[in-house]
C-alpha atoms as a PDB file:
ATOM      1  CA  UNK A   1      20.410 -11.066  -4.132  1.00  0.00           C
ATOM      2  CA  UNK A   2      17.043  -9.419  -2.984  1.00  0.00           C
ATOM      3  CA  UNK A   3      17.297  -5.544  -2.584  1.00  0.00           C
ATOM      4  CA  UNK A   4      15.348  -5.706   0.622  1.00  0.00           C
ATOM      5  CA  UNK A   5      17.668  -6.923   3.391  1.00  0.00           C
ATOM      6  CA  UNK A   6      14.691  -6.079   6.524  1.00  0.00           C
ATOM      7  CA  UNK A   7      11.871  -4.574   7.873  1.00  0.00           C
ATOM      8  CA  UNK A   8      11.524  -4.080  11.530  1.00  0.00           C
ATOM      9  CA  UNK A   9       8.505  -2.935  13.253  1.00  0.00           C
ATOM     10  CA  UNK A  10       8.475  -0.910  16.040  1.00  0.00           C
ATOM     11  CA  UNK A  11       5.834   1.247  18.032  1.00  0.00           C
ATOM     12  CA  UNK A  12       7.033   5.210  18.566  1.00  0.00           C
ATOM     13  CA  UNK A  13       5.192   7.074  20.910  1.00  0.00           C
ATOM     14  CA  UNK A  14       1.829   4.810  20.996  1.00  0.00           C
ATOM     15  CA  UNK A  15       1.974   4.312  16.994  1.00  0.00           C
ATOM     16  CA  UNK A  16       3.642   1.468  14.903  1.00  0.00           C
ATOM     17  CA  UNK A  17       6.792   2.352  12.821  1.00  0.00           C
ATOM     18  CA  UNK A  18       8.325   0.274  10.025  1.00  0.00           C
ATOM     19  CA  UNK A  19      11.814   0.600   9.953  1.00  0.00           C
ATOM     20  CA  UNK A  20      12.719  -0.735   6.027  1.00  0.00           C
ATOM     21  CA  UNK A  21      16.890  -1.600   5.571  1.00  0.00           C
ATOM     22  CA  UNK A  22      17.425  -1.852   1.325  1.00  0.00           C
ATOM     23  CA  UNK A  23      20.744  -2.938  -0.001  1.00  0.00           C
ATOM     24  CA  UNK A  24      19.947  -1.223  -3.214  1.00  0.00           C
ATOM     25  CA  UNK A  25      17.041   1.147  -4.873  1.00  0.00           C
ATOM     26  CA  UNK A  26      16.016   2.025  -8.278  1.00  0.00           C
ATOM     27  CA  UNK A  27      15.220   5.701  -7.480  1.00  0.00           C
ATOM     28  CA  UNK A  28      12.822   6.170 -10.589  1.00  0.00           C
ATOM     29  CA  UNK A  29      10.916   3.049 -10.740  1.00  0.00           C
ATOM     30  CA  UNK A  30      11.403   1.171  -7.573  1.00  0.00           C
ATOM     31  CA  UNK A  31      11.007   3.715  -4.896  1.00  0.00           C
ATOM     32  CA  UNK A  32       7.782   5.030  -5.804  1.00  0.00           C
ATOM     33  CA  UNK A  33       6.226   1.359  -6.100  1.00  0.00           C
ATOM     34  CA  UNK A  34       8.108   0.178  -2.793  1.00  0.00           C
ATOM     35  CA  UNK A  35       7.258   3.036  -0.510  1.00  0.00           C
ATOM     36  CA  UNK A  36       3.336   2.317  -1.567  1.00  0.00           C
ATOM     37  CA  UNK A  37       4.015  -0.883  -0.768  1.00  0.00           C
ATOM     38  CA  UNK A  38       5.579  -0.626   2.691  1.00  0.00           C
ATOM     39  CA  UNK A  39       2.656   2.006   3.470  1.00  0.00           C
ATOM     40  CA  UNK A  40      -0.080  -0.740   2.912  1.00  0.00           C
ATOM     41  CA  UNK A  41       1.526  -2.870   4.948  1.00  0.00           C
ATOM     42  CA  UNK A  42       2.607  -1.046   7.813  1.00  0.00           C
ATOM     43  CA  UNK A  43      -1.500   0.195   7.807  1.00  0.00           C
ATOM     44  CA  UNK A  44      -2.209  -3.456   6.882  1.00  0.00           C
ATOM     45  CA  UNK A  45      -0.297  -4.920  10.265  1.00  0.00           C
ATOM     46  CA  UNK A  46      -1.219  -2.068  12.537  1.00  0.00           C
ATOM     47  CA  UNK A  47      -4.978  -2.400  11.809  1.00  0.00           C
ATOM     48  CA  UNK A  48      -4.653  -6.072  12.650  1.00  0.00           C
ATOM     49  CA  UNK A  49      -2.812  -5.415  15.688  1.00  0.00           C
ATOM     50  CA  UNK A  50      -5.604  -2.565  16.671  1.00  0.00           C
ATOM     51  CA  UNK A  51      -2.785   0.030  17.225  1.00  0.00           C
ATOM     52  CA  UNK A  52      -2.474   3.384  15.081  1.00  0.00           C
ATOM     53  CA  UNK A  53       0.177   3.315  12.410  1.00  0.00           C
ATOM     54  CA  UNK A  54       3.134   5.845  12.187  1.00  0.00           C
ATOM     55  CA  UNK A  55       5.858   6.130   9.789  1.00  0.00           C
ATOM     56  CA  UNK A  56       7.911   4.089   7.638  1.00  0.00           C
ATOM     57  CA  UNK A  57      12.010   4.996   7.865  1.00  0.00           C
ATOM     58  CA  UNK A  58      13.421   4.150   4.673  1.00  0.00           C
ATOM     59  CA  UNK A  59      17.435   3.280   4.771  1.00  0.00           C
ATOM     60  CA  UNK A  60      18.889   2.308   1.703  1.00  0.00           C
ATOM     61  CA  UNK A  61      22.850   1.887   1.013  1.00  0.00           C
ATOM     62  CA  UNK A  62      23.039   2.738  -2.308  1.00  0.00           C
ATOM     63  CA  UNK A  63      20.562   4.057  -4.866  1.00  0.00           C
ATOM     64  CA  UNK A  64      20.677   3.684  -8.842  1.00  0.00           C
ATOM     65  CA  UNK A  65      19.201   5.055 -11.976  1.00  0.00           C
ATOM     66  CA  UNK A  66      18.611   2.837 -15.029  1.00  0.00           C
ATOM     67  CA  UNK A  67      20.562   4.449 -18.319  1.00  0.00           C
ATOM     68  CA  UNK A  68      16.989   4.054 -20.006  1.00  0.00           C
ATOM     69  CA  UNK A  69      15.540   6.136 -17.371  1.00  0.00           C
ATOM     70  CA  UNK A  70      17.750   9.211 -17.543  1.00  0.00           C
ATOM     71  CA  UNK A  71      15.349  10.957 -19.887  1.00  0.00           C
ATOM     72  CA  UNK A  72      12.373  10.652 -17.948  1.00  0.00           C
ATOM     73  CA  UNK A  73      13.862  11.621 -14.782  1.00  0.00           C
ATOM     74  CA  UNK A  74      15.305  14.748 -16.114  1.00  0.00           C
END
């Protein structure tokens, strides 16, 4: 089952918003990958809708950290 369940776009206050619903999140590895991600293409879609991009809201039910990552995270 795919950890993204949606993203929803939105525009706040004259600026477009990604709203970005995750079942599940690898905290150490995934997260920093997905939230670059999710920036490009919330700049990505407002640039080809000519409106000025906001903020992506980040919801995710739970959150995990691989055994083989405990070290690094420490």
């Amino acid at each position: 089952i795919p950890c993204t369940i949606s993203w929803q776009f939105m525009m706040v206050d004259g600026h477009l918003d990604m709203f970005v619903n995750m079942r599940s999140s690898d905290i150490w590895l995934g997260l920093p990958y997905d939230a670059f991600s999710w920036s490009v293409v919330l700049i990505d879609t407002a640039l080809s809708l000519k409106v000025p991009y906001g903020n992506v809201h980040y919801h995710a039910s739970t959150l995990h950290l691989y055994e083989r990552h405990e070290r690094a995270a420490e």
